[in-house]
Protein backbone atom coordinates (compact mmCIF):
# COMPACT_ATOMS: atom_id res chain seq x y z
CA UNK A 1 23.58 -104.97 21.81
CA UNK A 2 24.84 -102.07 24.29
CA UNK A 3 23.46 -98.89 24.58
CA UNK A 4 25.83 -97.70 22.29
CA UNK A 5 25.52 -100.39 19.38
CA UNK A 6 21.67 -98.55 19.68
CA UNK A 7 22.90 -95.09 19.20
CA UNK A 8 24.07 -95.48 16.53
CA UNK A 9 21.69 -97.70 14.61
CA UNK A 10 19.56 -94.98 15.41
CA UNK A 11 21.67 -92.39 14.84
CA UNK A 12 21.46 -90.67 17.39
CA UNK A 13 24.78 -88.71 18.07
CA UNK A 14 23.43 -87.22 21.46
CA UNK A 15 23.14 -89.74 23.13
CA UNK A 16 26.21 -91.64 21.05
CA UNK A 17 28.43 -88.71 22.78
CA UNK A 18 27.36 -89.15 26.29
CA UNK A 19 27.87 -92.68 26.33
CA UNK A 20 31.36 -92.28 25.02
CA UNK A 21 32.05 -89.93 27.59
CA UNK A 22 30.60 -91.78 30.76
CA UNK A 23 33.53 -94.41 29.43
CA UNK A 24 31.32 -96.82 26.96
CA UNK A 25 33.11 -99.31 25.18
CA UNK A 26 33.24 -98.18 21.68
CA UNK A 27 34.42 -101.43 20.00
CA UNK A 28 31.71 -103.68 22.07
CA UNK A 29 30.64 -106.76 20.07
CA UNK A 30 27.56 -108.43 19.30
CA UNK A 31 27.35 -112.16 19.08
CA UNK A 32 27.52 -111.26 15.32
CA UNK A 33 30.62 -109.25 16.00
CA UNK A 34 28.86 -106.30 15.17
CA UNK A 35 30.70 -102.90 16.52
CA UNK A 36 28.81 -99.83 16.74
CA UNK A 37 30.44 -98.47 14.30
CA UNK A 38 29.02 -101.30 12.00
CA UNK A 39 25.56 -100.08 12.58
CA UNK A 40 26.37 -96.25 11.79
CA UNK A 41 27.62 -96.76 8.73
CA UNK A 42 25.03 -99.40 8.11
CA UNK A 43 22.33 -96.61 8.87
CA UNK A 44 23.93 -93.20 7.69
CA UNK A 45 24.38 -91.87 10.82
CA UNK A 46 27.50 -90.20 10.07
CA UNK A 47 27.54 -87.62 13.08
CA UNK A 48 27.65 -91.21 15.08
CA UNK A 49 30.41 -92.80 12.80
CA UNK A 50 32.82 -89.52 12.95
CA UNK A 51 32.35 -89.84 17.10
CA UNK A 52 32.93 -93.11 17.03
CA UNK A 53 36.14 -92.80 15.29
CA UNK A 54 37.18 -90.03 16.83
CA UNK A 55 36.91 -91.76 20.06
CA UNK A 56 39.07 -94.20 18.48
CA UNK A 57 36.89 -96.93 16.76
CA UNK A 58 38.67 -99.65 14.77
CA UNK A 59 37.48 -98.48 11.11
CA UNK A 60 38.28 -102.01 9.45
CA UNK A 61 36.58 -103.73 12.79
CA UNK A 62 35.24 -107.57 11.13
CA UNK A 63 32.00 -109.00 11.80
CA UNK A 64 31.71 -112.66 12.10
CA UNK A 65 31.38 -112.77 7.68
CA UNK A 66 34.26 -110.78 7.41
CA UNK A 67 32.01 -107.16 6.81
CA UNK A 68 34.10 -104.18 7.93
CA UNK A 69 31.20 -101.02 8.23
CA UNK A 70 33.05 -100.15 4.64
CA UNK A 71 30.99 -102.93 3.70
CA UNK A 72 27.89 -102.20 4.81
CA UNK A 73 27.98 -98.59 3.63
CA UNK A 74 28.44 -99.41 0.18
CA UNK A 75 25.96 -102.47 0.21
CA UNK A 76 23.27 -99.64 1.45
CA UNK A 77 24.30 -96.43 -0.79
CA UNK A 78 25.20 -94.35 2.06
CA UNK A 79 27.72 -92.57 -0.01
CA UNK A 80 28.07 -89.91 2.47
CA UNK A 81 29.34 -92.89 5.24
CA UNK A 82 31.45 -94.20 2.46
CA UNK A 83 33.50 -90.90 2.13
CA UNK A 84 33.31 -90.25 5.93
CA UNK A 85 34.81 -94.18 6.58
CA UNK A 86 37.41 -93.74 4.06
CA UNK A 87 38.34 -90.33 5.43
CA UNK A 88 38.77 -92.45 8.83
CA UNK A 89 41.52 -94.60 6.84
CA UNK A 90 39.38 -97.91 6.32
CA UNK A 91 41.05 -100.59 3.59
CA UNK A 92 38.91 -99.40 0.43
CA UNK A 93 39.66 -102.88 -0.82
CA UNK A 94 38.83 -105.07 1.95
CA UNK A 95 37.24 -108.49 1.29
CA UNK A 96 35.08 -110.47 3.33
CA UNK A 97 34.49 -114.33 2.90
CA UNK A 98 33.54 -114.62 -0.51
CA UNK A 99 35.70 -112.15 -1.20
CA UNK A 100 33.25 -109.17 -2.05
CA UNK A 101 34.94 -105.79 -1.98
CA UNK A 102 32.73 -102.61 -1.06
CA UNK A 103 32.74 -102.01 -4.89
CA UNK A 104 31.31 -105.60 -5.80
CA UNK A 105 28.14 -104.29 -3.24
CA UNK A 106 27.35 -100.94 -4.57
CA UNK A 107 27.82 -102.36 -8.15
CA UNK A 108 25.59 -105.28 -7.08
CA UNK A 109 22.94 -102.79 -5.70
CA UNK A 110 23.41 -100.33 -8.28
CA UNK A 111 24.68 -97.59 -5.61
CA UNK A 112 26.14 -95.07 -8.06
CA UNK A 113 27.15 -92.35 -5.59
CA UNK A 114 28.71 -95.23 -3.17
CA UNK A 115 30.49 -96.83 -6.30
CA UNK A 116 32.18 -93.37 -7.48
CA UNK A 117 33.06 -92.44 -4.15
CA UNK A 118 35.06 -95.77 -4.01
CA UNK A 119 36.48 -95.33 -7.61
CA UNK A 120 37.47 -91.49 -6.83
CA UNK A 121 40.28 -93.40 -3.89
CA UNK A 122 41.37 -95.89 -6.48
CA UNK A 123 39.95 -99.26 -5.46
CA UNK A 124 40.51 -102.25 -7.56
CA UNK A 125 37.79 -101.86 -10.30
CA UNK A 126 38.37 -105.57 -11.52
CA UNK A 127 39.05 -107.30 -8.52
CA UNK A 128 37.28 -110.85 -8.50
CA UNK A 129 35.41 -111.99 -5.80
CA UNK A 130 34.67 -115.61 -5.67
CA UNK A 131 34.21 -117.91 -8.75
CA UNK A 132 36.08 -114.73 -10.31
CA UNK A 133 33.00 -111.90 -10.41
CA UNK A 134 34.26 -108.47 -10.87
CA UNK A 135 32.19 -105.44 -9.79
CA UNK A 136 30.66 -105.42 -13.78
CA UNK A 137 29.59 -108.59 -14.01
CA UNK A 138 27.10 -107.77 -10.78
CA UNK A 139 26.17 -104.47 -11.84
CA UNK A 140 25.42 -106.23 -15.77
CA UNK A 141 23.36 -109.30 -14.53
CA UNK A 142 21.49 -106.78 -11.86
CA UNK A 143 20.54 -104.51 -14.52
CA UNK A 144 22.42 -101.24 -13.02
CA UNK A 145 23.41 -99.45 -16.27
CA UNK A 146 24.47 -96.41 -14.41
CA UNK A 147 26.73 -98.26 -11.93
CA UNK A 148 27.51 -100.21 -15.29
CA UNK A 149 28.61 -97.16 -16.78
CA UNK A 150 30.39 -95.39 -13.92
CA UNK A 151 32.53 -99.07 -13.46
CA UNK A 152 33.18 -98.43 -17.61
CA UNK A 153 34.27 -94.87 -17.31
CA UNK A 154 36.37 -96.43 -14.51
CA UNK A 155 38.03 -98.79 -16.99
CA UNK A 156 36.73 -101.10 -15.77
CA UNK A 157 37.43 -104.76 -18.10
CA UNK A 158 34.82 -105.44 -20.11
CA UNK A 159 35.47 -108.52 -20.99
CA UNK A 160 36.56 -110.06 -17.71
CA UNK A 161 35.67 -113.80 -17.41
CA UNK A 162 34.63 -115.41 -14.42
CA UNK A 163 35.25 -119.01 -13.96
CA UNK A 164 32.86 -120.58 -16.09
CA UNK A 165 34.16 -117.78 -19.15
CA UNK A 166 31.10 -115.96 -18.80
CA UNK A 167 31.72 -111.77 -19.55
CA UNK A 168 29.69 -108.83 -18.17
CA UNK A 169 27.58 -109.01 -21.93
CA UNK A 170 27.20 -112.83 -21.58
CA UNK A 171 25.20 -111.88 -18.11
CA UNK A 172 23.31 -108.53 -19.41
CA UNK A 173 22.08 -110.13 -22.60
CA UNK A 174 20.75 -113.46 -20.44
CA UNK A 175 19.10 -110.66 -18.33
CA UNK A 176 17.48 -109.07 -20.80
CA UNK A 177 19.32 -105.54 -19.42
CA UNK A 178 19.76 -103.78 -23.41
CA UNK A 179 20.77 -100.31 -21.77
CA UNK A 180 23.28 -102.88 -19.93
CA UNK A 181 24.28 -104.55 -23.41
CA UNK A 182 24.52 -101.24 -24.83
CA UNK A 183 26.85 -99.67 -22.85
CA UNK A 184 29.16 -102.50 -22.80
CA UNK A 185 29.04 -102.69 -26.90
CA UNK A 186 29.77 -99.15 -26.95
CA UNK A 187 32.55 -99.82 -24.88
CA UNK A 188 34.15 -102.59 -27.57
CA UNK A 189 32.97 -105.94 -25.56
CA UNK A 190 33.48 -108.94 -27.39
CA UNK A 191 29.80 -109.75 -28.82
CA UNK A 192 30.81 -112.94 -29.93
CA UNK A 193 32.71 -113.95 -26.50
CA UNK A 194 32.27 -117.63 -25.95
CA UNK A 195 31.73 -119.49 -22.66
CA UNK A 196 31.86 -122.71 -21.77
CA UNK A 197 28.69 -123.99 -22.92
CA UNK A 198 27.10 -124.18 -19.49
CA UNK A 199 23.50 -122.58 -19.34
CA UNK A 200 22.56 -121.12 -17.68
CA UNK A 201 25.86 -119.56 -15.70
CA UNK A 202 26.86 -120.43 -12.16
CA UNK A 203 25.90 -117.32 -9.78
CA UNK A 204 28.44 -116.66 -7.02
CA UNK A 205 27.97 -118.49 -3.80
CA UNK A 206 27.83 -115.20 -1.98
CA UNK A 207 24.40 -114.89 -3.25
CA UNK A 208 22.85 -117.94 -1.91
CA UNK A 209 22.80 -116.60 1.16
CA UNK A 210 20.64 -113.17 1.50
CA UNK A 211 22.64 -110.99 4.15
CA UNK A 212 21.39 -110.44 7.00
CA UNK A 213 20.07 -106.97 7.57
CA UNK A 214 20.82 -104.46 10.67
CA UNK A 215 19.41 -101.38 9.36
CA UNK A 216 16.43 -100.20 11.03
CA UNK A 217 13.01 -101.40 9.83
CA UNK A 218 13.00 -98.48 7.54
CA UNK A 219 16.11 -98.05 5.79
CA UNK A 220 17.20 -101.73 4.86
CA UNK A 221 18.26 -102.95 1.48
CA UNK A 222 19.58 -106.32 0.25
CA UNK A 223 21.65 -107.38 -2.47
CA UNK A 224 20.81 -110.35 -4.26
CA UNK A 225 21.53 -112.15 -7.71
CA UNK A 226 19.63 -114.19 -9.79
């Protein structure tokens, strides 16, 4: 990491400004291909993020899975760095290599504030990522009724199937999530939805792997499915 990849995990906008105007190289990579701009908005350190920007830091900058800092803001909650990153133009809807969209991580973490904040620009509330998840099938099998409810409000499919037929109440019911089950009832899911008689269902890929984490010590979260 550079000095300035530090700054900003740290958040500290001081010393982010001086380094950015000695002449510091404000899209420097890691062997990750982590900017610094990745680690602000993976940390909250907004003041950092807008002077990165401003100093003309590539907003939809990919690490080596295909994470723009969009990405990383949602998967933590920072809902402030959400708003701040999409205010800098970054692709709401951007996918990395499963082809998770900010949305599918705050709904997988259960990051309300993030999730609305993405829903208030319009983002694709049933956009699949791989094997055909949409953002309501995480937030149902993790148990995240208000992310659940925010994706319904949203109108947000609630029936979607993912490959293997299985719908957002197929997943909270398995779970044992009722406030989950619930909600989607309320909402007019199919209760009688049929899958493909394969038990129990397939998790996405994307959550065999748990992502690595560059918040500081303090401050990091992971997503993961059962």
């Amino acid at each position: 990491m550079t000095p300035l990849h530090l700054a900003a995990r740290e958040g500290d906008v001081v010393a982010a400004q001086a380094l950015v105007e000695a002449g510091a190289e404000v899209g420097a990579r890691t062997e990750d291909q982590l900017t610094p701009l990745h680690l602000a908005a993976a940390n909250a350190s907004v003041p950092v993020a807008r002077t990165l920007m401003k100093a003309g830091a590539d907003v939809n900058a990919r690490d080596e899975d295909q994470w723009t800092p969009l990405h990383f803001a949602a998967q933590n909650g920072h809902g402030d760095a959400v708003r701040a990153l999409i205010q800098g133009t970054a692709e709401v809807d951007a996918r990395q290599t499963n082809q998770w969209t900010p949305l599918h991580l705050a709904a997988a973490n259960g990051h309300v504030e993030a999730a609305t904040a993405l829903i208030e620009v319009g983002v694709d509330v049933n956009a699949w990522a791989e094997r055909k998840w949409t953002p309501l099938h995480l937030a149902s099998q993790n148990g995240h009724g208000k992310a659940a409810q925010a994706l319904i409000k949203a109108r947000a499919e609630v029936d979607a199937r993912q490959r293997d037929q299985w719908t957002p109440l197929h997943v909270a019911a398995q779970n044992g999530h009722t406030d989950v089950v619930a909600a989607l009832i309320g909402a007019g899911a199919q209760i009688d939805a049929r899958e493909k008689a394969q038990w129990p269902p397939p998790a996405s890929r994307s959550a065999e792997r748990t992502r690595r984490n560059y918040s500081r010590p303090d401050r990091g979260r992971f997503f993961q499915l059962r």
